[in-house]
PDB file of N, CA and C in Angstrom:
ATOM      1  N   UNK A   1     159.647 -14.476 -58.950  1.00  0.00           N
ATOM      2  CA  UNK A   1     160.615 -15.522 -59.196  1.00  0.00           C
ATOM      3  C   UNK A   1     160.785 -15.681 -60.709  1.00  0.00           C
ATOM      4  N   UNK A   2     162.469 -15.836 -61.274  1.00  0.00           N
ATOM      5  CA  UNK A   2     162.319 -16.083 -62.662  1.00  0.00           C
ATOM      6  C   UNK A   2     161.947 -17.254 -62.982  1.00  0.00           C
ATOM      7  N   UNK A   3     161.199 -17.763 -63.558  1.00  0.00           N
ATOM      8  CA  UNK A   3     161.239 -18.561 -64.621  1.00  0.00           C
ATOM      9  C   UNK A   3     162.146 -19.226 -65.802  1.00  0.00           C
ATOM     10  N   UNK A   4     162.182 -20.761 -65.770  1.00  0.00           N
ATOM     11  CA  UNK A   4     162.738 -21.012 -67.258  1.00  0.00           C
ATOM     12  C   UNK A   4     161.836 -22.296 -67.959  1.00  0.00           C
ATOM     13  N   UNK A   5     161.495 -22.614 -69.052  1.00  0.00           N
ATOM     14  CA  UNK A   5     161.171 -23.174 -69.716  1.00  0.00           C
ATOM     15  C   UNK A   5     162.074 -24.510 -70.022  1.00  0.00           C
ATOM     16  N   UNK A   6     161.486 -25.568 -70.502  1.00  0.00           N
ATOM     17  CA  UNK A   6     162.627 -26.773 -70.949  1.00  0.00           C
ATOM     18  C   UNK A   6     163.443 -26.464 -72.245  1.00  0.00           C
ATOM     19  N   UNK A   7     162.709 -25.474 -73.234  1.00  0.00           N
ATOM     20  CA  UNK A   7     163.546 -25.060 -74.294  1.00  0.00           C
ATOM     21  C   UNK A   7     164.804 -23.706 -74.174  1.00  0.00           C
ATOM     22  N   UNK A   8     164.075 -23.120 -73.097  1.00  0.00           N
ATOM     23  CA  UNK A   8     165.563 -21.738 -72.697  1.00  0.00           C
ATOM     24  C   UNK A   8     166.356 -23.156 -71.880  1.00  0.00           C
ATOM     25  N   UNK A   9     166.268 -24.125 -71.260  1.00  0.00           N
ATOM     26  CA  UNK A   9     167.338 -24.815 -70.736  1.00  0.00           C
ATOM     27  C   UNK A   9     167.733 -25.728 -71.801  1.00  0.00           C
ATOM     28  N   UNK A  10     167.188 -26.194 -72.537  1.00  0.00           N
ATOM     29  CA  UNK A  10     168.025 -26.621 -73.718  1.00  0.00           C
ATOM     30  C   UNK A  10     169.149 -25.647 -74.708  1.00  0.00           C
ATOM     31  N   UNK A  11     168.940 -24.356 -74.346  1.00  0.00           N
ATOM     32  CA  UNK A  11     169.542 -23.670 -74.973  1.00  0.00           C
ATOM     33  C   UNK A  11     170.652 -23.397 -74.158  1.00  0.00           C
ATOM     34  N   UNK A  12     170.685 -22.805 -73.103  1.00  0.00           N
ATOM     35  CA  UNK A  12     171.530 -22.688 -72.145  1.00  0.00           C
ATOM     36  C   UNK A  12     172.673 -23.908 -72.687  1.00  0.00           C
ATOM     37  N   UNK A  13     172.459 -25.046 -72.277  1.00  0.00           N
ATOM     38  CA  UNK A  13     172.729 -26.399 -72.794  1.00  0.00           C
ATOM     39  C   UNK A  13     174.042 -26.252 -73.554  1.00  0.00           C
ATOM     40  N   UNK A  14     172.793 -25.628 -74.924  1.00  0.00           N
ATOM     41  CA  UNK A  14     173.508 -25.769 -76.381  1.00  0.00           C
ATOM     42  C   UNK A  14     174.668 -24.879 -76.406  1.00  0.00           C
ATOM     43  N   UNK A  15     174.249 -23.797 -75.869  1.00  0.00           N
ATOM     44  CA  UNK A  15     175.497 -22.759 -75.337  1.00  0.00           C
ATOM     45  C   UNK A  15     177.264 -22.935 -74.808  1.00  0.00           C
ATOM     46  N   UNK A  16     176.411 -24.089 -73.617  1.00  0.00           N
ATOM     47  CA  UNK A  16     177.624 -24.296 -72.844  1.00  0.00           C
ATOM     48  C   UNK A  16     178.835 -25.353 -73.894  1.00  0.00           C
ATOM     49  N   UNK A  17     177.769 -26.095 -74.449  1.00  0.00           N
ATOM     50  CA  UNK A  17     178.506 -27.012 -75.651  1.00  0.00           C
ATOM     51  C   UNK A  17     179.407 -25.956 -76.325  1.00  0.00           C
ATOM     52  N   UNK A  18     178.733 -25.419 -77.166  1.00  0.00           N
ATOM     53  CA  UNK A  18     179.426 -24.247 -78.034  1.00  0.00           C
ATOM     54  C   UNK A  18     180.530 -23.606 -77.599  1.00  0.00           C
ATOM     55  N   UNK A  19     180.439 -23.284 -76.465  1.00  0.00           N
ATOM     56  CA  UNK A  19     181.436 -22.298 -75.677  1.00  0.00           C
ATOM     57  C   UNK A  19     182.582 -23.343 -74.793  1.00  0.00           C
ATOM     58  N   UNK A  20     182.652 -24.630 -75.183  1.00  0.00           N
ATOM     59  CA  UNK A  20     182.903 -25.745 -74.099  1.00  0.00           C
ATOM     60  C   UNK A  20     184.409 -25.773 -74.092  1.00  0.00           C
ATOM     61  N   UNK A  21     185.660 -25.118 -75.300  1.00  0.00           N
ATOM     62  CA  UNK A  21     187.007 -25.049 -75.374  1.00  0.00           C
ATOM     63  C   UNK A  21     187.484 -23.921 -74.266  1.00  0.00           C
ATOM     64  N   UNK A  22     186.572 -22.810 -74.143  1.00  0.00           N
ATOM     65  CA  UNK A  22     186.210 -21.883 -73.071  1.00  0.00           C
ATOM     66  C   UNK A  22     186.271 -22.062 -72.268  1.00  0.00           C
ATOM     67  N   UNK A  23     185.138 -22.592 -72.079  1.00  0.00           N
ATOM     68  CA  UNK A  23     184.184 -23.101 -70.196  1.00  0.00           C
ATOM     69  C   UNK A  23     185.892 -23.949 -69.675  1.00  0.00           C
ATOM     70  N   UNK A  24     186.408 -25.362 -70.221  1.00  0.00           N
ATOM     71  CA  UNK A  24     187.082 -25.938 -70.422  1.00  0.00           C
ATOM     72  C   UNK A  24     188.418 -25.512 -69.386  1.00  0.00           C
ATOM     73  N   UNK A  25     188.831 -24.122 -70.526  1.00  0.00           N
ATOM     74  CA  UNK A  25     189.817 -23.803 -70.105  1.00  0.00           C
ATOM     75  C   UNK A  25     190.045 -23.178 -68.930  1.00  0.00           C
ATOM     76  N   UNK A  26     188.970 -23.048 -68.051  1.00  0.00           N
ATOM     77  CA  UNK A  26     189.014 -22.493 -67.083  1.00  0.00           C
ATOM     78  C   UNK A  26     188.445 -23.385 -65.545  1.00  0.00           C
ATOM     79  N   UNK A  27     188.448 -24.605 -65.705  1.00  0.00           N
ATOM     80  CA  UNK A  27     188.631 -25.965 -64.932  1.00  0.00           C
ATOM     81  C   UNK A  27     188.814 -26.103 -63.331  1.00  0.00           C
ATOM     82  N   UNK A  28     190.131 -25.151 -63.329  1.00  0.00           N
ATOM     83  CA  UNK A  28     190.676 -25.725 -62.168  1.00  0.00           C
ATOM     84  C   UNK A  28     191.181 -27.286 -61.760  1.00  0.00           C
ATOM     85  N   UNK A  29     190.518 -27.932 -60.474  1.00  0.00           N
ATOM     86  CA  UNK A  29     191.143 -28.652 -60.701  1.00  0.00           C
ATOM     87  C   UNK A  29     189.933 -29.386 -60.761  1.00  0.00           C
ATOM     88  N   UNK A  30     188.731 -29.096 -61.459  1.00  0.00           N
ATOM     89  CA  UNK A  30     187.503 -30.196 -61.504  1.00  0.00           C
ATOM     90  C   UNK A  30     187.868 -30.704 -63.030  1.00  0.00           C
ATOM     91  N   UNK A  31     186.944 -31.929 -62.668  1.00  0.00           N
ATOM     92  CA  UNK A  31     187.007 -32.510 -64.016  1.00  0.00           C
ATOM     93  C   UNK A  31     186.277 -32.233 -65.113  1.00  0.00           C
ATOM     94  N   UNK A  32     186.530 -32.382 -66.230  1.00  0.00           N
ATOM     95  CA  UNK A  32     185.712 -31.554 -67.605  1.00  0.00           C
ATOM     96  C   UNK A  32     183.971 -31.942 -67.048  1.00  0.00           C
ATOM     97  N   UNK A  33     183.569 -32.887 -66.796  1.00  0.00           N
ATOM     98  CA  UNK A  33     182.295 -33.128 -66.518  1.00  0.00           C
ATOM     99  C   UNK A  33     181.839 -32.115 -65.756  1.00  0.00           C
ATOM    100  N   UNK A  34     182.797 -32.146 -64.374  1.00  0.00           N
ATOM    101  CA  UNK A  34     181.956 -31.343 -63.216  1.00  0.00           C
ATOM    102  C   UNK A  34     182.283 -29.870 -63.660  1.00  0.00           C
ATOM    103  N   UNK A  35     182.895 -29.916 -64.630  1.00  0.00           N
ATOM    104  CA  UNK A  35     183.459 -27.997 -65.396  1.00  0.00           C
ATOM    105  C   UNK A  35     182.075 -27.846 -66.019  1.00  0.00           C
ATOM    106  N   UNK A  36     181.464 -27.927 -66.995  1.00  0.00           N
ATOM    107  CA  UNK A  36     180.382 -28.569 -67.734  1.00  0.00           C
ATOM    108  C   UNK A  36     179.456 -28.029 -67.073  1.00  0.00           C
ATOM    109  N   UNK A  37     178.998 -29.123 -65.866  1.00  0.00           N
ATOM    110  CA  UNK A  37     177.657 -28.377 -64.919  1.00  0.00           C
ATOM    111  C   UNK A  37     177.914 -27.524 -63.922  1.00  0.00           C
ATOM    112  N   UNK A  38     179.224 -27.149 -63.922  1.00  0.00           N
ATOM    113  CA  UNK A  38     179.792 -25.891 -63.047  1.00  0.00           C
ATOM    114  C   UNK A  38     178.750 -25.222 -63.911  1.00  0.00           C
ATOM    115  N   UNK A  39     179.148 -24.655 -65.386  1.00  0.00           N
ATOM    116  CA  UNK A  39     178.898 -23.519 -66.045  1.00  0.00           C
ATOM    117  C   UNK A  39     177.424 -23.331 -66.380  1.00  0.00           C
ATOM    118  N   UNK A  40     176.845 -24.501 -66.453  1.00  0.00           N
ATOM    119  CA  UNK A  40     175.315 -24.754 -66.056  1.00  0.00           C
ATOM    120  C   UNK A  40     174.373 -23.963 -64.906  1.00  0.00           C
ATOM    121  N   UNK A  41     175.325 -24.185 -63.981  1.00  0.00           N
ATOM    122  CA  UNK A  41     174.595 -23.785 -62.984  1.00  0.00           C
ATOM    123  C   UNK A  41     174.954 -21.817 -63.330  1.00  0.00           C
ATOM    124  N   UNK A  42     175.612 -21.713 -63.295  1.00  0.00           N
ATOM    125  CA  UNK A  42     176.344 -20.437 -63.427  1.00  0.00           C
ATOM    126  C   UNK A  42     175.853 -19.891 -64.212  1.00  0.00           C
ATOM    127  N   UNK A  43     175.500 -20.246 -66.158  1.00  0.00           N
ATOM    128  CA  UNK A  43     174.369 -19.420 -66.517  1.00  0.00           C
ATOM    129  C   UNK A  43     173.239 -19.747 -66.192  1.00  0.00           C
ATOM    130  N   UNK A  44     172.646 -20.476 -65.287  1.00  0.00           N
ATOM    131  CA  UNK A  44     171.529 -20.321 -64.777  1.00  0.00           C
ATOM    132  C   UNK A  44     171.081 -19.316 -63.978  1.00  0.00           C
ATOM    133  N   UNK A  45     172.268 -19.264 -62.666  1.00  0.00           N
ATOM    134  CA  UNK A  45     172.384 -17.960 -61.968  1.00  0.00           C
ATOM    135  C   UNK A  45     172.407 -16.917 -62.756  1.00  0.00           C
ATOM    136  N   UNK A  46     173.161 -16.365 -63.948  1.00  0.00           N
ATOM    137  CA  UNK A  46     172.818 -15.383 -64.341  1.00  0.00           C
ATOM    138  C   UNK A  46     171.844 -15.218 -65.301  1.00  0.00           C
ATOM    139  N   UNK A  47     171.162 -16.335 -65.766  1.00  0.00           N
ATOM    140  CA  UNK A  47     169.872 -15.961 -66.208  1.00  0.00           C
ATOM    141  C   UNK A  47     168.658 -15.263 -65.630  1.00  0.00           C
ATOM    142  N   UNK A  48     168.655 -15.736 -64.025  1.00  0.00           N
ATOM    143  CA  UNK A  48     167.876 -15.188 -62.645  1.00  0.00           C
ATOM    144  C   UNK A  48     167.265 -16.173 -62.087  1.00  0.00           C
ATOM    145  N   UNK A  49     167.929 -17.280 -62.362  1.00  0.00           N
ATOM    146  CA  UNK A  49     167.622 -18.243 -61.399  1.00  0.00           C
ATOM    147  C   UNK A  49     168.230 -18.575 -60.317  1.00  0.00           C
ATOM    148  N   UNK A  50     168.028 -18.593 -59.274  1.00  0.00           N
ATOM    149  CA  UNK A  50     168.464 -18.661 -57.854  1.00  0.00           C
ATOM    150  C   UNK A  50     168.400 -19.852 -57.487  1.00  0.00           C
ATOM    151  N   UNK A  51     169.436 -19.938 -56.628  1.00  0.00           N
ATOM    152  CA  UNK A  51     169.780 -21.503 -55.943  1.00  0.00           C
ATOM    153  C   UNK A  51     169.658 -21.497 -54.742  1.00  0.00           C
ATOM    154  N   UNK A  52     168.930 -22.004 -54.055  1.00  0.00           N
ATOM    155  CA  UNK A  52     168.746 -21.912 -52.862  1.00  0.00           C
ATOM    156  C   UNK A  52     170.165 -22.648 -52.293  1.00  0.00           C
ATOM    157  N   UNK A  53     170.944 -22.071 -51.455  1.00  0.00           N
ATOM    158  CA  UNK A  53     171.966 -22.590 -50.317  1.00  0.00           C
ATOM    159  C   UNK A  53     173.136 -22.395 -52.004  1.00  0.00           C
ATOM    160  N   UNK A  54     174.474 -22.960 -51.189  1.00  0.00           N
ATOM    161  CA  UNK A  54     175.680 -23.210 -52.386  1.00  0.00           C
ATOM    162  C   UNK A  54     175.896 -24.533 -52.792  1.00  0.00           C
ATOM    163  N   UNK A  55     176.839 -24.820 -53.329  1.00  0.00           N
ATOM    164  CA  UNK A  55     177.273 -26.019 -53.996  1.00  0.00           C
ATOM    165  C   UNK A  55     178.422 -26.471 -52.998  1.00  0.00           C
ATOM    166  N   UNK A  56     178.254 -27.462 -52.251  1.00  0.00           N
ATOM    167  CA  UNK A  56     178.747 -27.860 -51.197  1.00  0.00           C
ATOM    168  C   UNK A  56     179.687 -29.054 -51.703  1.00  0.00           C
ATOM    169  N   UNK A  57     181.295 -28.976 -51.985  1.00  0.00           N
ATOM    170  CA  UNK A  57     181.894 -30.255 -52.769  1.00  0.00           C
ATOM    171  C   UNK A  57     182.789 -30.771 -51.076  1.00  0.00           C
ATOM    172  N   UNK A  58     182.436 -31.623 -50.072  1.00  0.00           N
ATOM    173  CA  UNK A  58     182.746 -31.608 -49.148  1.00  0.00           C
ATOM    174  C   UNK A  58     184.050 -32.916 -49.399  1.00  0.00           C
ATOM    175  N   UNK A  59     184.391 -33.638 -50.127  1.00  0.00           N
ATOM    176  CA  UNK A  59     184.810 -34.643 -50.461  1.00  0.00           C
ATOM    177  C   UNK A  59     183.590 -35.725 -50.414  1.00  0.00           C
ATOM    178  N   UNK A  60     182.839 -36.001 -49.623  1.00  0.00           N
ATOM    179  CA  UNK A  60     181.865 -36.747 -49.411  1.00  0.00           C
ATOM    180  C   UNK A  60     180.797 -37.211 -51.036  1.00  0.00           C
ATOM    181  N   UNK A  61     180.892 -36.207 -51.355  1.00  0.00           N
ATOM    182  CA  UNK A  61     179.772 -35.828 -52.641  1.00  0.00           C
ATOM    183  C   UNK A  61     181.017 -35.550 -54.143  1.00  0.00           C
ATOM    184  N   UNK A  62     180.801 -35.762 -55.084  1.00  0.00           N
ATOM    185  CA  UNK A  62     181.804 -35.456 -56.008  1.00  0.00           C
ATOM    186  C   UNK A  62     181.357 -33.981 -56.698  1.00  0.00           C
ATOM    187  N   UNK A  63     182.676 -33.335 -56.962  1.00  0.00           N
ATOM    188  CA  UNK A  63     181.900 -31.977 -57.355  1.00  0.00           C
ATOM    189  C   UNK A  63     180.366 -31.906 -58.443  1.00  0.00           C
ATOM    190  N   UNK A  64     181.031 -33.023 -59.492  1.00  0.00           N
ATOM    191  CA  UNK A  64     180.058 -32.884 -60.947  1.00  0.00           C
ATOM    192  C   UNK A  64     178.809 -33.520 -59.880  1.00  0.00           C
ATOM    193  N   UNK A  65     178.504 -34.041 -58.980  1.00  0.00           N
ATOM    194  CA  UNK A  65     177.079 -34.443 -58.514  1.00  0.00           C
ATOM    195  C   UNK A  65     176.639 -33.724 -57.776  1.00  0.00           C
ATOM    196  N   UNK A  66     177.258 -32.894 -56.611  1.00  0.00           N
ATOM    197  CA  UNK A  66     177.089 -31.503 -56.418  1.00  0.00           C
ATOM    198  C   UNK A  66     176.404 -30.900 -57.285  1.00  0.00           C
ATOM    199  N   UNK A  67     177.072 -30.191 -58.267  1.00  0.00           N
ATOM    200  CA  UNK A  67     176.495 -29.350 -59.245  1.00  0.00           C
ATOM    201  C   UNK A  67     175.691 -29.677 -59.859  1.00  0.00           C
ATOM    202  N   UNK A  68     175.233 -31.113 -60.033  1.00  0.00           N
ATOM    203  CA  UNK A  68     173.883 -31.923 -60.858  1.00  0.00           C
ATOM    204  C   UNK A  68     172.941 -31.497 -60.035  1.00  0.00           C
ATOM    205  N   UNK A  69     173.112 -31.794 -58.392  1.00  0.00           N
ATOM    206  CA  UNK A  69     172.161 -31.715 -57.837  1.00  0.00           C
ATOM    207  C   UNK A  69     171.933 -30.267 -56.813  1.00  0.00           C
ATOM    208  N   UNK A  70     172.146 -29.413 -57.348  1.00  0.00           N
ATOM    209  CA  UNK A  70     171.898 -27.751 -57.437  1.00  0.00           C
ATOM    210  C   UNK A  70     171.330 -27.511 -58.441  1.00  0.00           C
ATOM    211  N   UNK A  71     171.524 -27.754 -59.465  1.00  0.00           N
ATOM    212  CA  UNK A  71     171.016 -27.485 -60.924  1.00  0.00           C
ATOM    213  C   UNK A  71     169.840 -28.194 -60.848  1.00  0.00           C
ATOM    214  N   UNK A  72     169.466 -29.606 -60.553  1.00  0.00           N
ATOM    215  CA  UNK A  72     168.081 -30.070 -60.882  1.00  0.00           C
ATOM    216  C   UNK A  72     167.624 -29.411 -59.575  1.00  0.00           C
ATOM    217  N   UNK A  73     167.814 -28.965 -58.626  1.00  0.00           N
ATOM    218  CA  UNK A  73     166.527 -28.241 -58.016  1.00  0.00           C
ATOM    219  C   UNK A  73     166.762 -27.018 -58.156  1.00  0.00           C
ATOM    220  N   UNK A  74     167.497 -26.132 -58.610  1.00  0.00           N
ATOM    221  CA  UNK A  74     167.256 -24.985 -59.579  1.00  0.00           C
ATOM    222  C   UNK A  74     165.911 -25.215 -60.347  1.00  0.00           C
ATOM    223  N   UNK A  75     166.329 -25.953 -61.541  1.00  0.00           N
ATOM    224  CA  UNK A  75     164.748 -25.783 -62.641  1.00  0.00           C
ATOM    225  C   UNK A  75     163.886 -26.934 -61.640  1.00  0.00           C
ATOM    226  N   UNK A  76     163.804 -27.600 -61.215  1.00  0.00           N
ATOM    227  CA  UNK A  76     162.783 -27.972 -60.158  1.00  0.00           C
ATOM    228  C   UNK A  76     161.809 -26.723 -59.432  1.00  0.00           C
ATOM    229  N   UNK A  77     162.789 -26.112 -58.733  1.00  0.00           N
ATOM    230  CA  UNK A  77     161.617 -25.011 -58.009  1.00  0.00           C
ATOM    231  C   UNK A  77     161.290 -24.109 -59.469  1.00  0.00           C
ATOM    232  N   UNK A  78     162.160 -23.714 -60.683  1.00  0.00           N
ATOM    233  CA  UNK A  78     161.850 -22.235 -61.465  1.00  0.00           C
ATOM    234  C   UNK A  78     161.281 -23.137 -62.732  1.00  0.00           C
ATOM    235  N   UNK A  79     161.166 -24.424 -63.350  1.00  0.00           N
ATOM    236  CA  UNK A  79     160.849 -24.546 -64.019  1.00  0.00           C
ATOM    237  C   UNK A  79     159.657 -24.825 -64.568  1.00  0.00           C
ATOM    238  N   UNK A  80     158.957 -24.155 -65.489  1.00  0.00           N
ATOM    239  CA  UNK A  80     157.477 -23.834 -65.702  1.00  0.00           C
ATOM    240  C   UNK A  80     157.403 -24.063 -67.580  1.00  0.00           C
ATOM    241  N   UNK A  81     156.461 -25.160 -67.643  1.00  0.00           N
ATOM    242  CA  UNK A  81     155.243 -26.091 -67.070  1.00  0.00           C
ATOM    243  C   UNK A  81     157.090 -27.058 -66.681  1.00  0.00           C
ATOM    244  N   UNK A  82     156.643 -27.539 -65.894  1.00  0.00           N
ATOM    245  CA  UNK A  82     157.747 -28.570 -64.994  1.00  0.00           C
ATOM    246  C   UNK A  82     158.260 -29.434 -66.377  1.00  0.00           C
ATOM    247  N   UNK A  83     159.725 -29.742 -65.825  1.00  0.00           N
ATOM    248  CA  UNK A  83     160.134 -31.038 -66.976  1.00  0.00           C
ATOM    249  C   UNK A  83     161.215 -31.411 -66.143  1.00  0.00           C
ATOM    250  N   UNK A  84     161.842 -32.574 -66.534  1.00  0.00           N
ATOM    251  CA  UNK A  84     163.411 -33.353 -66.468  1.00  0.00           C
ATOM    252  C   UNK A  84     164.334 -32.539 -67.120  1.00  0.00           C
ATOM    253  N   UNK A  85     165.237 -32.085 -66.102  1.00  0.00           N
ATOM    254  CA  UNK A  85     166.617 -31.393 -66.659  1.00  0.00           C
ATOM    255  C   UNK A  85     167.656 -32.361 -66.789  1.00  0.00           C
ATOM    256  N   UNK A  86     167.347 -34.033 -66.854  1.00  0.00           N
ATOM    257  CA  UNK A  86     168.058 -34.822 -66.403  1.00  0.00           C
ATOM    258  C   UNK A  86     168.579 -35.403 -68.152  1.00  0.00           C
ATOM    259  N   UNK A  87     167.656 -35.569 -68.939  1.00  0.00           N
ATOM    260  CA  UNK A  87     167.720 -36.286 -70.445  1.00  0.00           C
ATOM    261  C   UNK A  87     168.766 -35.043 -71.152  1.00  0.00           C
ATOM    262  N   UNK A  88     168.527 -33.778 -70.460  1.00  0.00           N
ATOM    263  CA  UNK A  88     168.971 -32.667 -71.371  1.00  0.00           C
ATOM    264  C   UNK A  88     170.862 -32.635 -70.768  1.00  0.00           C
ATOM    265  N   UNK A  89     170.985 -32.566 -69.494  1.00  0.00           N
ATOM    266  CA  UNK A  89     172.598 -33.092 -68.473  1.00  0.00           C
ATOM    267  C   UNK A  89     172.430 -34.407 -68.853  1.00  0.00           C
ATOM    268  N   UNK A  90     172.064 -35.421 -69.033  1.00  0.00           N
ATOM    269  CA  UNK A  90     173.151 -36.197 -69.624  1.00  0.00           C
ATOM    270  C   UNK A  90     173.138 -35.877 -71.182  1.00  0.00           C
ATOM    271  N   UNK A  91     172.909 -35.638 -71.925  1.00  0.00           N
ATOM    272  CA  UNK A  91     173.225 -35.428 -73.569  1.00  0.00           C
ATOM    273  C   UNK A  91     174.430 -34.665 -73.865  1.00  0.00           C
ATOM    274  N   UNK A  92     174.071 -33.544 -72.691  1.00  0.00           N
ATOM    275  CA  UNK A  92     175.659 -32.374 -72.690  1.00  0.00           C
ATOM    276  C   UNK A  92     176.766 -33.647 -72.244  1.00  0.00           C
ATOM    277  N   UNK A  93     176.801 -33.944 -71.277  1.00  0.00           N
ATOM    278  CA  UNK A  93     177.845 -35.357 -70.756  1.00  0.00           C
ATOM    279  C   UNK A  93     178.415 -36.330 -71.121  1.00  0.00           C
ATOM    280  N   UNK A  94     177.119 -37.028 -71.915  1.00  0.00           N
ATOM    281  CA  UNK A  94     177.541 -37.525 -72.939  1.00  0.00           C
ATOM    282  C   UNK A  94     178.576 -37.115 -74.429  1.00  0.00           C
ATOM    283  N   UNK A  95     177.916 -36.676 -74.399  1.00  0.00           N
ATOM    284  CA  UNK A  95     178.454 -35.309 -75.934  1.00  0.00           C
ATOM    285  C   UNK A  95     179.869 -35.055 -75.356  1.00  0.00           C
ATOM    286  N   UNK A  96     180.001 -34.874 -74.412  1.00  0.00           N
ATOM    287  CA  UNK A  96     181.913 -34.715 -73.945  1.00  0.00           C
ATOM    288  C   UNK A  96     182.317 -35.647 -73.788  1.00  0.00           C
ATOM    289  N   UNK A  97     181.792 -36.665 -73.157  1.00  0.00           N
ATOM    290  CA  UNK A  97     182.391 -38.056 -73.197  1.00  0.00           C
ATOM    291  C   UNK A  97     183.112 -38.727 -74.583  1.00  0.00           C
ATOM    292  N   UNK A  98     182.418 -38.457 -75.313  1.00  0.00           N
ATOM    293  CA  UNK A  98     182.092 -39.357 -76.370  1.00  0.00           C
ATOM    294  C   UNK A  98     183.456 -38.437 -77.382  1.00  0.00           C
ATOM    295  N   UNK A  99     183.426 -36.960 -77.035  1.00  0.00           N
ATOM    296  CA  UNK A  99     184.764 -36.305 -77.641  1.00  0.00           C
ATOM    297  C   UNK A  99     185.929 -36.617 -77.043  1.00  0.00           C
ATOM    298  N   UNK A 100     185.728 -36.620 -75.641  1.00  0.00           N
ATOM    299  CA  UNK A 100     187.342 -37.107 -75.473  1.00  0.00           C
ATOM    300  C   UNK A 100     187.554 -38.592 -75.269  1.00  0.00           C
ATOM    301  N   UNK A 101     186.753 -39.351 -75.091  1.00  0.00           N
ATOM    302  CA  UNK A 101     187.079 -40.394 -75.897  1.00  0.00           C
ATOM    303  C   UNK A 101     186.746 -41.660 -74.562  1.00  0.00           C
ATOM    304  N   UNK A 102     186.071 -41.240 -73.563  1.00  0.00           N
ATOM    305  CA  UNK A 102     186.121 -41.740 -72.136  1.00  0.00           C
ATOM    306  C   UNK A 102     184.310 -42.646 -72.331  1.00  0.00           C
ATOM    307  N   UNK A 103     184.634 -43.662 -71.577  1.00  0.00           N
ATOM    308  CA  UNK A 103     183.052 -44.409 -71.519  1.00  0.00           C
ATOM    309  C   UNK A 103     183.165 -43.925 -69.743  1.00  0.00           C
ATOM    310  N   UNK A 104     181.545 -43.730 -69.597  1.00  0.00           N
ATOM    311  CA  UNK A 104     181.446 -43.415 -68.578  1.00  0.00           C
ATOM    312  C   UNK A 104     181.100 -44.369 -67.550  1.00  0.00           C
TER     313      UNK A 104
END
């Protein structure tokens, strides 16, 4: 099983920030938030972390909480010594919020 650390997921993170006019532009019809931890999860998957089951947006569940909650049990089962992926998703969230100009 791969492994990730709290600092390769801070990086990942820092990445998706960086790359976020990118990630962005390619949306659909989710909202910049749930675009955000779309791409989260996605380089996670291709880092070699595996998700057990898919990301299920049934209307019931909102996509961006969907994808929160794939992603925290992603580094839940792979993350070693264990941490909160939660302080590190909201900072990215924040950090977009706070650019386009929205209180959450």
């Amino acid at each position: 099983m791969t492994i990730i650390d709290s600092k390769q997921f801070e990086e990942i993170c820092e990445r998706i920030w960086r790359d976020r006019a990118t990630v962005l532009k390619g949306s659909g019809q989710l909202s910049g938030d749930a675009t955000l931890m779309r791409a989260v999860f996605w380089r996670l998957c291709k880092a070699g972390i595996k998700a057990k089951g898919c990301v299920h947006t049934d209307g019931a569940t909102s996509p961006l909480l969907a994808y929160r909650l794939v992603v925290a049990r992603m580094v839940n089962r792979s993350g070693r010594p264990a941490f909160d992926c939660a302080p590190v998703l909201n900072e990215l969230l924040e950090r977009y919020q706070n650019e386009v100009g929205h209180d959450r």
